[in-house]
N, C-alpha and C. Protein backbone atom coordinates (compact mmCIF):
# COMPACT_ATOMS: atom_id res chain seq x y z
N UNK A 1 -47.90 -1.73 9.26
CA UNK A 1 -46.62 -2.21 8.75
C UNK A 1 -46.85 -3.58 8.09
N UNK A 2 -45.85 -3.69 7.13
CA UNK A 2 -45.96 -4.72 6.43
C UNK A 2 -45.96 -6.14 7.40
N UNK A 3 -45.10 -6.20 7.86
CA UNK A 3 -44.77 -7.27 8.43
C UNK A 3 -45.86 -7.73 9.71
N UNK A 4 -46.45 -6.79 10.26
CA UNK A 4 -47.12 -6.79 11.20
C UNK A 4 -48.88 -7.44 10.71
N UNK A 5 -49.35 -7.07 9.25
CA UNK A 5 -50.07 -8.28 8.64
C UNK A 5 -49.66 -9.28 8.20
N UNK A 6 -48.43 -9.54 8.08
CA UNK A 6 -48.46 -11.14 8.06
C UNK A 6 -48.14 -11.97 9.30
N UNK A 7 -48.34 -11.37 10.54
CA UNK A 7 -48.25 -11.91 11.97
C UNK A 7 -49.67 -12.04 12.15
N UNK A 8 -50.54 -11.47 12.04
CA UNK A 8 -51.99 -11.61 12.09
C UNK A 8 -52.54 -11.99 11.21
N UNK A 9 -52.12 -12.15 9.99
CA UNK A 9 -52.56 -12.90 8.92
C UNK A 9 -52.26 -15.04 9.52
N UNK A 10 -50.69 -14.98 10.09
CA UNK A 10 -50.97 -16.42 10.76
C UNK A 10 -51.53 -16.73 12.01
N UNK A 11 -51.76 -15.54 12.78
CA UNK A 11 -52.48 -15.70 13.93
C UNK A 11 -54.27 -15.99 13.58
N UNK A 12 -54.65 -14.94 12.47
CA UNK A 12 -55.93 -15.96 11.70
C UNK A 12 -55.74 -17.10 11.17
N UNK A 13 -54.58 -17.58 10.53
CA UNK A 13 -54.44 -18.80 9.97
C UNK A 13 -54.83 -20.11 11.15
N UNK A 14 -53.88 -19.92 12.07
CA UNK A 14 -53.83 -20.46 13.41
C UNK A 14 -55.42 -20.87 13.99
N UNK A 15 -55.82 -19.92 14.41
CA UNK A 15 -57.26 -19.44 14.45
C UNK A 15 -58.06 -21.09 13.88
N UNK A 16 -58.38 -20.76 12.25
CA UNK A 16 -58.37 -21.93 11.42
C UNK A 16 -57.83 -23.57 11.80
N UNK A 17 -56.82 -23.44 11.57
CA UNK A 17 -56.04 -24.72 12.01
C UNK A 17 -56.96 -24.92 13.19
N UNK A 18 -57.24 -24.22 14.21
CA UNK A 18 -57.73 -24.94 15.36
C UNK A 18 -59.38 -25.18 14.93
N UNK A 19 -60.25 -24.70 14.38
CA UNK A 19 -61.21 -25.07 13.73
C UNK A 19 -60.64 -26.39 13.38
N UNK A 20 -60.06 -26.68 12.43
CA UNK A 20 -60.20 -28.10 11.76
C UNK A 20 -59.62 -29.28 12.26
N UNK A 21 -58.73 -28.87 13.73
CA UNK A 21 -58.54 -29.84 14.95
C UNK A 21 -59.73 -30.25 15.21
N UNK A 22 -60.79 -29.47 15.59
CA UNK A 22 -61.90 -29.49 16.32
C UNK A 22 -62.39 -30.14 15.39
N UNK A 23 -62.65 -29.69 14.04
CA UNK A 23 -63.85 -30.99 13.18
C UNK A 23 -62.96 -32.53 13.20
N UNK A 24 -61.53 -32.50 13.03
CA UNK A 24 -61.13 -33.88 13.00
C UNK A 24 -61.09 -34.52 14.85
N UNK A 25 -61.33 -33.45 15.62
CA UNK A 25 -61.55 -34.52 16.80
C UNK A 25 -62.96 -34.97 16.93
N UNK A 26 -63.88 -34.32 16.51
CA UNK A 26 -65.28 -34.93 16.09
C UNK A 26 -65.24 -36.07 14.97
N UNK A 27 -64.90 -35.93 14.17
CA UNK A 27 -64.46 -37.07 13.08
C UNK A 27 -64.16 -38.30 13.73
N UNK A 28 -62.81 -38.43 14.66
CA UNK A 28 -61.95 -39.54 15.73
C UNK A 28 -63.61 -39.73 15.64
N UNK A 29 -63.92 -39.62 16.62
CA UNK A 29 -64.99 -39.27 17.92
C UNK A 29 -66.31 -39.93 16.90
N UNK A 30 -66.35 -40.21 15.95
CA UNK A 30 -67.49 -40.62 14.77
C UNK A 30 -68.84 -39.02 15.56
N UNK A 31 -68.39 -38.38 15.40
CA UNK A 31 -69.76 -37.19 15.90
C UNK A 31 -70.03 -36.70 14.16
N UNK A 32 -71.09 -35.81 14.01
CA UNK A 32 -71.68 -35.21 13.28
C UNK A 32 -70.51 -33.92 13.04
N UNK A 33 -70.71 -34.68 11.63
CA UNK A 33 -69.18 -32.86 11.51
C UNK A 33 -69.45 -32.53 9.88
N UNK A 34 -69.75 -31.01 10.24
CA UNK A 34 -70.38 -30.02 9.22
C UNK A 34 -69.12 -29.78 7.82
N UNK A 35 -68.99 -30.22 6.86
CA UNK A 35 -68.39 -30.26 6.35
C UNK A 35 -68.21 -29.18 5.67
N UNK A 36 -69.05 -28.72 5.34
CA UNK A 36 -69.04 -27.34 4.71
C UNK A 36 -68.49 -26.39 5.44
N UNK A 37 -68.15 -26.41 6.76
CA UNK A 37 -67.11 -25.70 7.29
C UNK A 37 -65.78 -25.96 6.84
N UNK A 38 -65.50 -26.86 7.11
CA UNK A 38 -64.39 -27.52 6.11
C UNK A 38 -63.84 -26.85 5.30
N UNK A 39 -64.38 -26.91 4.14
CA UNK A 39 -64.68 -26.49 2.61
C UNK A 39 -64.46 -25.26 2.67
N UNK A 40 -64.90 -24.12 3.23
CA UNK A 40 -65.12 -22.85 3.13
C UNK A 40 -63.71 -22.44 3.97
N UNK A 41 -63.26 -23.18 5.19
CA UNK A 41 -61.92 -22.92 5.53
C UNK A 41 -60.90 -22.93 4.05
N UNK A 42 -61.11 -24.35 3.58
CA UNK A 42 -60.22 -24.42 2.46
C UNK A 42 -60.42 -23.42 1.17
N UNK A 43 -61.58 -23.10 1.30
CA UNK A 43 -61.66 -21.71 0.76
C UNK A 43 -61.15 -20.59 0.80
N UNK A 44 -61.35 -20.05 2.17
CA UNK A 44 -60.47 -18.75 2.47
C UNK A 44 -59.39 -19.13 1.79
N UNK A 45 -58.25 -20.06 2.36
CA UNK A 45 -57.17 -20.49 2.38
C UNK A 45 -56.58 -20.10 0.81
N UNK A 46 -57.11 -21.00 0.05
CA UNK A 46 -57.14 -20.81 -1.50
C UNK A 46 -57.02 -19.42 -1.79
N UNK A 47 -58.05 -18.88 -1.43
CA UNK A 47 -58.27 -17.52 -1.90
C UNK A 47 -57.44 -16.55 -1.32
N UNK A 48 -57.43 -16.32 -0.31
CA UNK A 48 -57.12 -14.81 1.02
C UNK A 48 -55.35 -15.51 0.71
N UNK A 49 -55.38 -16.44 1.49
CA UNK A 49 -53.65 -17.13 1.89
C UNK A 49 -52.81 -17.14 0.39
N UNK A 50 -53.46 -17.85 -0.39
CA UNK A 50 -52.85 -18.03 -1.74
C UNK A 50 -52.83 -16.85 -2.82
N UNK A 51 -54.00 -16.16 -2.77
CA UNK A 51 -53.83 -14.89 -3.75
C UNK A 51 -53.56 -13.88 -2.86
N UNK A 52 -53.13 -13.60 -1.88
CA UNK A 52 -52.90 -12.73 -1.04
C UNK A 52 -51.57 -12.54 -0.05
N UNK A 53 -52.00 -13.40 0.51
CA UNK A 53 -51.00 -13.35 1.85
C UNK A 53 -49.50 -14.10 1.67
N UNK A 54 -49.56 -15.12 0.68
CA UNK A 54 -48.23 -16.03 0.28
C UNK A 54 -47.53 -14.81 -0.97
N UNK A 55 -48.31 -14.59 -1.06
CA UNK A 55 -47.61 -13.25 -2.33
C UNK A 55 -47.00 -11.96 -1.29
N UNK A 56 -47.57 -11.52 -0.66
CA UNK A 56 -47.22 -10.56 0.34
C UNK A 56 -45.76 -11.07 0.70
N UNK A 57 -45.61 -12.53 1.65
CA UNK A 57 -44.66 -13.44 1.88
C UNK A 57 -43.45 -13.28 0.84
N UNK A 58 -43.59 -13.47 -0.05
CA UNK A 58 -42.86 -13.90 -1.61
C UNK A 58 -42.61 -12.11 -1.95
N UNK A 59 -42.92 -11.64 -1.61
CA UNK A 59 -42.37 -9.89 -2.23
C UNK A 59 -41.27 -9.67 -1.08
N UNK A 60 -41.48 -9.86 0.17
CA UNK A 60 -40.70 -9.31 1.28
C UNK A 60 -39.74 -10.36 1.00
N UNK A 61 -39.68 -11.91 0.83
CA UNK A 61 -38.71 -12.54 0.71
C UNK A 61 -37.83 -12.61 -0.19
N UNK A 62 -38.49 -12.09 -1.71
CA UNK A 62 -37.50 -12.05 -2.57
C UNK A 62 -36.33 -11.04 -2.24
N UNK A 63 -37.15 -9.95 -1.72
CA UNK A 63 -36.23 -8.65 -1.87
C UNK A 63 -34.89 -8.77 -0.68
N UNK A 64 -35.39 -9.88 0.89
CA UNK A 64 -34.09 -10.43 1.26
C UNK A 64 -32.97 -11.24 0.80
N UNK A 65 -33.66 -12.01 -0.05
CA UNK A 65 -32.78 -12.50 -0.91
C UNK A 65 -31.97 -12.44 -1.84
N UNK A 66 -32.60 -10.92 -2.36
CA UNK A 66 -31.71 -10.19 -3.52
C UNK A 66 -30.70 -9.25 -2.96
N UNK A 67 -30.98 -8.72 -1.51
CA UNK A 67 -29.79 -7.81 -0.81
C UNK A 67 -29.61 -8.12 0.55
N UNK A 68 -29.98 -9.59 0.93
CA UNK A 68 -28.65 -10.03 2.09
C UNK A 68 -28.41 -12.01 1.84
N UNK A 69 -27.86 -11.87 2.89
CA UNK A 69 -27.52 -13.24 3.06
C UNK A 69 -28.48 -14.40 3.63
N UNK A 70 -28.55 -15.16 2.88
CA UNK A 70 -29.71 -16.05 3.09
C UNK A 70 -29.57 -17.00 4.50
N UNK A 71 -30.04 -16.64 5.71
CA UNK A 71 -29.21 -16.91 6.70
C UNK A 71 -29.79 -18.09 7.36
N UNK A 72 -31.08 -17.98 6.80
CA UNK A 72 -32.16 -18.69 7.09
C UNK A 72 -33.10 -19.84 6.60
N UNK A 73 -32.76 -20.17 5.62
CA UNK A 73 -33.36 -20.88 4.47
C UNK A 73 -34.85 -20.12 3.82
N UNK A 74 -34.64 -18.78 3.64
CA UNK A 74 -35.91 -18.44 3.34
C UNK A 74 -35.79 -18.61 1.55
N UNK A 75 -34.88 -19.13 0.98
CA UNK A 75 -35.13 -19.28 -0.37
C UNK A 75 -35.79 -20.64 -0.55
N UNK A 76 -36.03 -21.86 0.03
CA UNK A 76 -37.05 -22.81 0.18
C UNK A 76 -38.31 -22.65 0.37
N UNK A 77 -38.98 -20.81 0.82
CA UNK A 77 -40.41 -20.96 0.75
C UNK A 77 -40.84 -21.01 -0.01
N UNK A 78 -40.68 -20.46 -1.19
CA UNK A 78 -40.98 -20.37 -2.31
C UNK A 78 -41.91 -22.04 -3.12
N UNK A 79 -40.96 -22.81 -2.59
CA UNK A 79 -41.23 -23.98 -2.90
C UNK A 79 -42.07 -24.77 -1.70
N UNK A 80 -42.20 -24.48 -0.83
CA UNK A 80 -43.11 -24.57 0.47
C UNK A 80 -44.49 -24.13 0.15
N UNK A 81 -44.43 -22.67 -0.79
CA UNK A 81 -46.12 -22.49 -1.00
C UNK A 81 -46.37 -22.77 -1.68
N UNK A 82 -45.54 -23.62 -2.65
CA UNK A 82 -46.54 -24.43 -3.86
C UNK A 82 -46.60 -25.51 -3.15
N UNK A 83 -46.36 -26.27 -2.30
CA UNK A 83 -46.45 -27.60 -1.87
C UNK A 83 -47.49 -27.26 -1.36
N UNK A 84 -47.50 -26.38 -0.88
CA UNK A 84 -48.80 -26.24 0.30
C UNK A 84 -50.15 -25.78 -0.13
N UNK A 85 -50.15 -25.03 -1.77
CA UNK A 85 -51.31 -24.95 -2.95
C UNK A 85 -51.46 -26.13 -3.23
N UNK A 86 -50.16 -27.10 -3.11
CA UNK A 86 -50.82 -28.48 -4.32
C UNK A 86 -51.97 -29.47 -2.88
N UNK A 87 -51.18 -29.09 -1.85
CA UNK A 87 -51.66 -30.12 -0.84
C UNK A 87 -52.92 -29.37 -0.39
N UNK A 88 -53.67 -28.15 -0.67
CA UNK A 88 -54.91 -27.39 0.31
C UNK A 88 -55.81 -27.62 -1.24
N UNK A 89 -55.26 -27.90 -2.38
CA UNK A 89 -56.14 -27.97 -3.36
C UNK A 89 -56.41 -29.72 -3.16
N UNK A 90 -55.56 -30.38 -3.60
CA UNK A 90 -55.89 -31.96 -3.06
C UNK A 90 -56.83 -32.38 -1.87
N UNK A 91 -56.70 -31.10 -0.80
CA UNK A 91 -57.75 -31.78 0.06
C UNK A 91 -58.67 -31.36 -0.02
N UNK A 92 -59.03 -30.36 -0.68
CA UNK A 92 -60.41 -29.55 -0.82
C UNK A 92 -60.89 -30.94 -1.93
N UNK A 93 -60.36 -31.17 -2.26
CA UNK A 93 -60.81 -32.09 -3.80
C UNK A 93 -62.20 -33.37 -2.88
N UNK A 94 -61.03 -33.71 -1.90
CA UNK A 94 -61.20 -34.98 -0.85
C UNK A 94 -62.47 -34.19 -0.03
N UNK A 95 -62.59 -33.32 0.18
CA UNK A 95 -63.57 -32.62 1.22
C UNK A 95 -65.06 -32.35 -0.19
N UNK A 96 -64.33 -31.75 -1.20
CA UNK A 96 -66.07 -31.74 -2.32
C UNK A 96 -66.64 -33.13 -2.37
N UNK A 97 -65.88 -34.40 -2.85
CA UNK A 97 -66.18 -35.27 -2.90
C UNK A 97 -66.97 -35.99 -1.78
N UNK A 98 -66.96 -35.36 -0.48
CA UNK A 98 -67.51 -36.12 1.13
C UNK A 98 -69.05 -35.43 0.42
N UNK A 99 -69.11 -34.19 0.28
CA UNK A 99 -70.18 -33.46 0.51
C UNK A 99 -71.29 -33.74 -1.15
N UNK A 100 -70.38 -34.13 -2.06
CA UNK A 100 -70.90 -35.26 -2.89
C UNK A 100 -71.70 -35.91 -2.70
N UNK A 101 -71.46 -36.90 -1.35
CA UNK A 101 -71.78 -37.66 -1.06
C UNK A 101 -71.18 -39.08 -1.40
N UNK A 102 -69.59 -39.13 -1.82
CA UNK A 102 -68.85 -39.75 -2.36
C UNK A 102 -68.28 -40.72 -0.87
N UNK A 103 -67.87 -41.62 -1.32
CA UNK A 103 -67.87 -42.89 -0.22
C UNK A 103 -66.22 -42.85 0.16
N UNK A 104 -65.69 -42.04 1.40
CA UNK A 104 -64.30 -42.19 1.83
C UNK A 104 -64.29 -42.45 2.92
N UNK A 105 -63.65 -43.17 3.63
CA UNK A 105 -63.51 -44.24 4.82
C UNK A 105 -63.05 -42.75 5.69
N UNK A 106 -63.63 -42.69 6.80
CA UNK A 106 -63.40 -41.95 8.06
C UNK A 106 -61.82 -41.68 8.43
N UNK A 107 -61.36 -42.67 8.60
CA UNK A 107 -60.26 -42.52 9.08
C UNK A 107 -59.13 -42.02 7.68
N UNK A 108 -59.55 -42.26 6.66
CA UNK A 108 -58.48 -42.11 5.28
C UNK A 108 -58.85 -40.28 5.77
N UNK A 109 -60.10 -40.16 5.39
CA UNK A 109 -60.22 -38.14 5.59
C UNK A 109 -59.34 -38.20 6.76
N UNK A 110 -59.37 -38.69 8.22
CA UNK A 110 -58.90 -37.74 9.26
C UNK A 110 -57.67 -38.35 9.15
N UNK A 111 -57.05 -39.04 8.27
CA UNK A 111 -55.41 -38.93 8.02
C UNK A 111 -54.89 -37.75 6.80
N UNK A 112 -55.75 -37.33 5.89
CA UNK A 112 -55.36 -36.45 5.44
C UNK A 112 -55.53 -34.95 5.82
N UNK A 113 -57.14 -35.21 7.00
CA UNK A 113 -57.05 -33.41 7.30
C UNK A 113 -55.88 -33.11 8.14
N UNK A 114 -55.54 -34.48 9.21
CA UNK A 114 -54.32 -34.32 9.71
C UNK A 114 -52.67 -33.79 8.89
N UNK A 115 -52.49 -34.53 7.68
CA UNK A 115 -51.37 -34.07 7.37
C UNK A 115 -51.44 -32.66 6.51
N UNK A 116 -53.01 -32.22 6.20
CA UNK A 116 -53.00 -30.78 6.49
C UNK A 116 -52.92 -29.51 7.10
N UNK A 117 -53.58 -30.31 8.33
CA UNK A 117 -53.17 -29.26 9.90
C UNK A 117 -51.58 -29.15 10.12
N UNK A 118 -50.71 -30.65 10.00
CA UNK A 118 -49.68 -30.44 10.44
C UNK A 118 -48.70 -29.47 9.45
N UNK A 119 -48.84 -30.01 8.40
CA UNK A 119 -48.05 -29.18 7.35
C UNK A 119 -48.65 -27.78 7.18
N UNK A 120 -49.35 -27.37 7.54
CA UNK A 120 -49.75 -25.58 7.93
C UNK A 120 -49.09 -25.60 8.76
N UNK A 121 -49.46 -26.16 9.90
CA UNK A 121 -48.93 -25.53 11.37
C UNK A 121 -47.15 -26.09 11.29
N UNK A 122 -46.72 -26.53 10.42
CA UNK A 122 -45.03 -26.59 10.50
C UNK A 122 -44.55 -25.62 9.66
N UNK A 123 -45.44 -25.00 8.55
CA UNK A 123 -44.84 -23.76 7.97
C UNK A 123 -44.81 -22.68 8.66
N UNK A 124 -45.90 -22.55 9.24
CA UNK A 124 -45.99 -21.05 9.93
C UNK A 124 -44.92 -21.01 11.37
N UNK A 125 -45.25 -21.95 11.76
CA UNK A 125 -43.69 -21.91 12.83
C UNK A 125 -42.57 -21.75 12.13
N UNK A 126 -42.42 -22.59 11.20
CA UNK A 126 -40.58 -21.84 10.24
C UNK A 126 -41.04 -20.60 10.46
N UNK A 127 -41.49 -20.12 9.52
CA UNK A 127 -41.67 -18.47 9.68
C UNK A 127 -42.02 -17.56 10.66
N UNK A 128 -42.41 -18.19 11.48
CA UNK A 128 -42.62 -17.20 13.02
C UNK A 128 -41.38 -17.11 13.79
N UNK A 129 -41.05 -18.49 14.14
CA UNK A 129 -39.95 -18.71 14.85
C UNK A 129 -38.36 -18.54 14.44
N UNK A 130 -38.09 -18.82 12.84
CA UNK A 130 -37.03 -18.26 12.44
C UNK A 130 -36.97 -17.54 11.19
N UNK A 131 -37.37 -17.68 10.22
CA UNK A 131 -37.63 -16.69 8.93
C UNK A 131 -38.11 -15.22 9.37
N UNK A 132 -39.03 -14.89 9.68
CA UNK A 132 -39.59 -13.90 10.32
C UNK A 132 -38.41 -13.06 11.11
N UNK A 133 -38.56 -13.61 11.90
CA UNK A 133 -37.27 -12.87 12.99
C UNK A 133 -36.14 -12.48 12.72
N UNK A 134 -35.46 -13.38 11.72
CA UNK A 134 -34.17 -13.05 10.88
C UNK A 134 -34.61 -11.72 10.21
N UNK A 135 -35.30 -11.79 9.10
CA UNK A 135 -36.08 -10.61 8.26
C UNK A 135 -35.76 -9.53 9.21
N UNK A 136 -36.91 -9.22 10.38
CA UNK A 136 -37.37 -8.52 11.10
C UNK A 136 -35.95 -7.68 11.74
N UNK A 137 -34.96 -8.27 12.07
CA UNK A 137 -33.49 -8.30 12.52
C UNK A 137 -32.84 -7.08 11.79
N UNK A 138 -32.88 -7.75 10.06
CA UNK A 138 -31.93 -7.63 9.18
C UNK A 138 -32.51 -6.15 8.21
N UNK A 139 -34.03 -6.35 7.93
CA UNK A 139 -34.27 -5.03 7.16
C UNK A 139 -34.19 -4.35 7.91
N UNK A 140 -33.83 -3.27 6.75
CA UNK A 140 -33.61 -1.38 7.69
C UNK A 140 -35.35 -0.65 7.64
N UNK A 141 -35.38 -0.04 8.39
CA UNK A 141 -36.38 0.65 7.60
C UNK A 141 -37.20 1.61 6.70
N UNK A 142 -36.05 2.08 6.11
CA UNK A 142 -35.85 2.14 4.28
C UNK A 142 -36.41 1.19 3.54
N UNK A 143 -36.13 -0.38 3.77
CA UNK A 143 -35.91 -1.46 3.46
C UNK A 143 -37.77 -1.86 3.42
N UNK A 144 -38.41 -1.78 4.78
CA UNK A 144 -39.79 -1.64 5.05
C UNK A 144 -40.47 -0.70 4.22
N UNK A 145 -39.95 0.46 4.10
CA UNK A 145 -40.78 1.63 3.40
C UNK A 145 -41.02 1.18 1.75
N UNK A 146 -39.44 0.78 1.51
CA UNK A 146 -39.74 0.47 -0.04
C UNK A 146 -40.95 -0.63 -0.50
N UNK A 147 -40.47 -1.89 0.18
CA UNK A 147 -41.34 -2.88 0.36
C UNK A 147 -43.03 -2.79 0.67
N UNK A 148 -43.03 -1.77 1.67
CA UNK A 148 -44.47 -1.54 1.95
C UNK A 148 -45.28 -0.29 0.12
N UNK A 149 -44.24 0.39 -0.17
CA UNK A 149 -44.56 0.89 -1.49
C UNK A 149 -45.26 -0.21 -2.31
N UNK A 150 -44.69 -1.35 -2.17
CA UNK A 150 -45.09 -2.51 -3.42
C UNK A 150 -45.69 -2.97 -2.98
N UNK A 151 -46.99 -2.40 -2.19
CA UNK A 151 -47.89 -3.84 -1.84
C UNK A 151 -48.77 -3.11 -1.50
N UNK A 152 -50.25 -3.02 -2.32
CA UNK A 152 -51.56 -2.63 -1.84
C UNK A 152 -52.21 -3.66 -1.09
N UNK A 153 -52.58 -3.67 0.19
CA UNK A 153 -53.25 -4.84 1.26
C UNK A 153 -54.82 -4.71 0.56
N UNK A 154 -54.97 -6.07 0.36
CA UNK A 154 -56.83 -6.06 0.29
C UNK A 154 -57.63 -6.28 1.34
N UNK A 155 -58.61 -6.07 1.42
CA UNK A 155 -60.08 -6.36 2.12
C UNK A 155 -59.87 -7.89 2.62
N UNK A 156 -59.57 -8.61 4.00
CA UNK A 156 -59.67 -9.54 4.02
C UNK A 156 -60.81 -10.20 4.39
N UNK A 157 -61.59 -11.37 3.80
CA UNK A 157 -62.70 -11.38 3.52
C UNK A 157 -63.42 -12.32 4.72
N UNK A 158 -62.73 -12.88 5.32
CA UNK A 158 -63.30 -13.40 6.74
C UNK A 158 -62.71 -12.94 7.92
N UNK A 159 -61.45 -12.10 8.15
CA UNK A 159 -61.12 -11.66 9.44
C UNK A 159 -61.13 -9.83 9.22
N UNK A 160 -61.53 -9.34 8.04
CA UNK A 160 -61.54 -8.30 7.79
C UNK A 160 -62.90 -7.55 8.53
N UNK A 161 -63.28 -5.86 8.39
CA UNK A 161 -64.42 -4.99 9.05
C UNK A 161 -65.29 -5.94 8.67
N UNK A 162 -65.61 -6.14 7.28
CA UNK A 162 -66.99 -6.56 7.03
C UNK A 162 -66.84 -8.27 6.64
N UNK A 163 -67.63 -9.02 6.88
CA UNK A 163 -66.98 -10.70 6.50
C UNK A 163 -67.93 -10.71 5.35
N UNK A 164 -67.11 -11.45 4.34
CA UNK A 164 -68.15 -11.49 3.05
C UNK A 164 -69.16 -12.81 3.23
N UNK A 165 -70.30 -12.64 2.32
CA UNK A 165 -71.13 -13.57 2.61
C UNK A 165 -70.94 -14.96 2.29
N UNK A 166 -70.06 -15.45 1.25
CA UNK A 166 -69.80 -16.77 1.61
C UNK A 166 -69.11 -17.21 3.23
N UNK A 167 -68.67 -16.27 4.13
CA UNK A 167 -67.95 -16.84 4.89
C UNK A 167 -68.29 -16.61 6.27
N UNK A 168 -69.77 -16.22 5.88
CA UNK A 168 -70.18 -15.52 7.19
C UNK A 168 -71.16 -17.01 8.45
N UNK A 169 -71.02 -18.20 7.57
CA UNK A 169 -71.19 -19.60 8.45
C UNK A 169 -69.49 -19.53 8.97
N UNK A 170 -68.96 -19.31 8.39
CA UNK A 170 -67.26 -20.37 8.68
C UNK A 170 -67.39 -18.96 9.87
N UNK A 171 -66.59 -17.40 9.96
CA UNK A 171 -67.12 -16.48 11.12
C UNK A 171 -67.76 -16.89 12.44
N UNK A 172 -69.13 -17.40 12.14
CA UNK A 172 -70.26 -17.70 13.30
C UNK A 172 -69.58 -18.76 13.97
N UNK A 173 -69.08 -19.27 13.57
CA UNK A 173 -68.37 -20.92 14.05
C UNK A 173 -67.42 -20.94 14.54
N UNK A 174 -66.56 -19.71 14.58
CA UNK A 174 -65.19 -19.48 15.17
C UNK A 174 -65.20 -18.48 16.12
């Protein structure tokens, strides 16, 4: 069911997020922290979350929005996943530049991986905790069938059967 990959699509997201707790409590901590994990998180993210999974999001939401009542503020995601493309591309920017070898003060990175963790982990709670559930409530399942018509699921490339080979360090690590 449709809806039932994008519950495990944020339960991998989640997953993640706690990865990059863990590199920014090593960071605090001045420890040795693999950056290229990093990077390749913000990878998936880009890739799987953004060409994938926020579109998935954005098909089921439009179509509540076009035949019920917006009960929930789900017409603001829309504008939530571009904030959240502009802000996972900005920090990837900040994360190439470390591995550069480009000179950014410790604590400036673990204030921004922070307001990355948080602003993931405050979207996906909207949507778990009330977007989601409203949806889940309100479509019929007619409503599911049509919806699931419009959406071929891809191969997901780090929590999927086979993990592709860029992502098979970021995998081992989680």
């Amino acid at each position: 069911m449709l809806v039932a990959s994008i519950h495990r699509d944020h339960r991998n997201i989640t997953r993640l997020l706690r990865l990059l707790t863990d590199k920014l409590a090593a960071i605090r901590d001045e420890q040795t922290v693999n950056y290229g994990l990093i990077r390749d998180t913000l990878l998936y993210l880009q890739d799987h979350a953004e060409r994938c999974h926020h579109p998935k999001e954005d098909l089921i939401y439009h179509y509540y929005l076009a035949n019920y009542a917006d009960t929930e503020g789900v017409a603001k995601l829309d504008a939530e996943h571009e904030a959240l493309a502009a802000l996972t591309a900005e920090f990837s920017a900040s994360v190439e530049m470390i591995l550069m070898d480009a000179v950014i003060p410790l604590d400036v990175f673990a204030d921004k991986l922070t307001e990355f963790v948080e602003q993931q982990r405050r979207h996906l709670e909207l949507e778990e905790r009330s977007v989601l559930p409203a949806i889940e409530k309100t479509l019929t399942a007619e409503d599911w069938r049509y919806l699931q018509s419009q959406w071929e699921e891809e191969e997901d490339p780090l929590f999927g059967e086979q993990v592709a080979v860029r992502f098979k360090a970021l995998a081992s690590a989680m």
